[in-house]
N, C-alpha and C. Protein backbone atom coordinates (compact mmCIF):
# COMPACT_ATOMS: atom_id res chain seq x y z
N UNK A 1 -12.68 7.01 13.09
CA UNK A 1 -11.38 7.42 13.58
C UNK A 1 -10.31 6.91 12.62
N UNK A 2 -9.18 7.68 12.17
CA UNK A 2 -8.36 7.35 11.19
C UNK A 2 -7.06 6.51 11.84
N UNK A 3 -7.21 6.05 13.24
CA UNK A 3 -6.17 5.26 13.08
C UNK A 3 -7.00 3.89 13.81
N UNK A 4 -8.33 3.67 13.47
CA UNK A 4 -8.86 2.45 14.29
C UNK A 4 -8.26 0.86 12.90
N UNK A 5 -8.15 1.71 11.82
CA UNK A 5 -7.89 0.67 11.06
C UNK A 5 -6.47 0.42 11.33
N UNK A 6 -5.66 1.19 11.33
CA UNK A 6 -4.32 0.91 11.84
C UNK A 6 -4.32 -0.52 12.94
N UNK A 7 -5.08 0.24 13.74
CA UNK A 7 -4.62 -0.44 15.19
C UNK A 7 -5.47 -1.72 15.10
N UNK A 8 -6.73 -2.58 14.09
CA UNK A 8 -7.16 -3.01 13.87
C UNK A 8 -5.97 -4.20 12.91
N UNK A 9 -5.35 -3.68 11.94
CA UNK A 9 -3.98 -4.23 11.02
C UNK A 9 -2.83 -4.43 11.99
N UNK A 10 -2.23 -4.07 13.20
CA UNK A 10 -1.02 -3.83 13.74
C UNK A 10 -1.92 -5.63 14.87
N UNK A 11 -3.29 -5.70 14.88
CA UNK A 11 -3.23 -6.67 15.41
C UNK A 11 -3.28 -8.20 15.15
N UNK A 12 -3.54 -7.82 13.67
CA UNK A 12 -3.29 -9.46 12.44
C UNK A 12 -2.19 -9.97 12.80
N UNK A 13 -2.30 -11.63 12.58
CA UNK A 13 -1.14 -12.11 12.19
C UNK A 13 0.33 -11.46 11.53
N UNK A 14 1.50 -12.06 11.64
CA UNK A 14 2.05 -11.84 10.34
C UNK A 14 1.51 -11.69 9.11
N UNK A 15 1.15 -13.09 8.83
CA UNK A 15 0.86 -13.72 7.97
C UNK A 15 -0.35 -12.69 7.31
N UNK A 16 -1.30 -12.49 8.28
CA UNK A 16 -2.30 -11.69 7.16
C UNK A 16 -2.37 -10.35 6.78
N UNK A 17 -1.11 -9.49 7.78
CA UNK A 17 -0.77 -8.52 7.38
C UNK A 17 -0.01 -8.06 6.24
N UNK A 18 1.22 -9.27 5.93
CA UNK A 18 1.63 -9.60 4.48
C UNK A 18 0.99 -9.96 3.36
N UNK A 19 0.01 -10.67 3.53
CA UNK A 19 -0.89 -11.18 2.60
C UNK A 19 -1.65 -9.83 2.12
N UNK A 20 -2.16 -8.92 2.58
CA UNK A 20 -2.95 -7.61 2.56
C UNK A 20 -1.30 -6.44 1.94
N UNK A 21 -0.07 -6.53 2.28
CA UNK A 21 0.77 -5.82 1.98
C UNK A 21 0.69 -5.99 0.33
N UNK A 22 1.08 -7.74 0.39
CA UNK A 22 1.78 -8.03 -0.86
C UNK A 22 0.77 -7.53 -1.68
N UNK A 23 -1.05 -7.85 -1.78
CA UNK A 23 -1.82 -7.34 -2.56
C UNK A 23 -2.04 -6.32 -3.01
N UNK A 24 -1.81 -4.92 -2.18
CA UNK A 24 -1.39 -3.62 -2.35
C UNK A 24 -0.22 -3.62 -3.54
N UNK A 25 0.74 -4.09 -2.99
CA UNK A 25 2.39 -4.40 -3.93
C UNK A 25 2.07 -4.99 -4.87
N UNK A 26 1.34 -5.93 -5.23
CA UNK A 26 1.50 -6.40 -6.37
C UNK A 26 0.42 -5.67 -7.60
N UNK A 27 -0.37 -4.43 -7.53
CA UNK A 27 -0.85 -3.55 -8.15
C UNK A 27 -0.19 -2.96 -9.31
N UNK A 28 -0.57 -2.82 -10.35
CA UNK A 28 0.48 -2.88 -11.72
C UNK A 28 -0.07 -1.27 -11.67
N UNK A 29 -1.19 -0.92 -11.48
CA UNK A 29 -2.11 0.49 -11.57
C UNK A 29 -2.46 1.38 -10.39
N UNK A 30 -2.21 2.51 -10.50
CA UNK A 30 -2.40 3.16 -9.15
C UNK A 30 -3.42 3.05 -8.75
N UNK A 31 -4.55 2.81 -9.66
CA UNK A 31 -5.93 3.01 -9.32
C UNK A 31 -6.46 1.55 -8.64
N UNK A 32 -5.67 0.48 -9.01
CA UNK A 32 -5.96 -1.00 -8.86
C UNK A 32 -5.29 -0.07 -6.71
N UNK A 33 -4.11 -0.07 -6.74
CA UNK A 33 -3.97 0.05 -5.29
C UNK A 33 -4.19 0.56 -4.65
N UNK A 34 -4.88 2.09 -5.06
CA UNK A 34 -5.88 2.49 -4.20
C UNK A 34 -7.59 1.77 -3.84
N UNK A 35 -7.67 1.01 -4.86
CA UNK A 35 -8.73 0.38 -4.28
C UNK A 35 -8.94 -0.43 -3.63
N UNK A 36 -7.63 -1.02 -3.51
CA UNK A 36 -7.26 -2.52 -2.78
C UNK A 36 -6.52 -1.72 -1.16
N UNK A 37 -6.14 -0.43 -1.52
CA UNK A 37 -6.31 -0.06 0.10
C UNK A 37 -7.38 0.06 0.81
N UNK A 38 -8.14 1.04 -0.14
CA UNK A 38 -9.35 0.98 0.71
C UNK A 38 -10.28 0.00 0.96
N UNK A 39 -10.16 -1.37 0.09
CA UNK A 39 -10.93 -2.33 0.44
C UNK A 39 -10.56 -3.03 1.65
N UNK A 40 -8.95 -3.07 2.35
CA UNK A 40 -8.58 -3.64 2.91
C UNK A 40 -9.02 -2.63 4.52
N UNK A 41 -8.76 -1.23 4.24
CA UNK A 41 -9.62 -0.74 5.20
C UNK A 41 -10.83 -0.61 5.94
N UNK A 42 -11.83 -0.87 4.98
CA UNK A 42 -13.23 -0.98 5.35
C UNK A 42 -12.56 -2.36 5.59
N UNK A 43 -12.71 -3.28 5.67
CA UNK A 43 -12.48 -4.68 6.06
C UNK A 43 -12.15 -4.70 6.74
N UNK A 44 -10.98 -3.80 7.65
CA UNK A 44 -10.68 -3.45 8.88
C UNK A 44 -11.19 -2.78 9.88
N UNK A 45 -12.00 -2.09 9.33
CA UNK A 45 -13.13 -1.21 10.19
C UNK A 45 -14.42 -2.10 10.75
N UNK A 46 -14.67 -2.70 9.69
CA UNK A 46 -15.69 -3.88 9.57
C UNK A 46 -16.84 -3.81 10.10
């Protein structure tokens, strides 16, 4: 389901939802932050 990771992220901390933002953000390469989305997704799906 495409929003279980959502609702899986909306229930983190602050703290580790920023921590997972900033890593996205701090991607110099598109390709670096698409992978670091989707890693952070499956990790959310888990």
């Amino acid at each position: 389901m495409r929003f279980r990771g959502m609702a899986a992220f909306a229930r983190l901390s602050y703290s580790r939802r920023r921590a997972h933002v900033l890593a996205v953000e701090g991607a110099k390469e598109a390709e670096t932050r698409q992978r670091r989305v989707a890693d952070t997704v499956r990790e959310l799906r888990g």
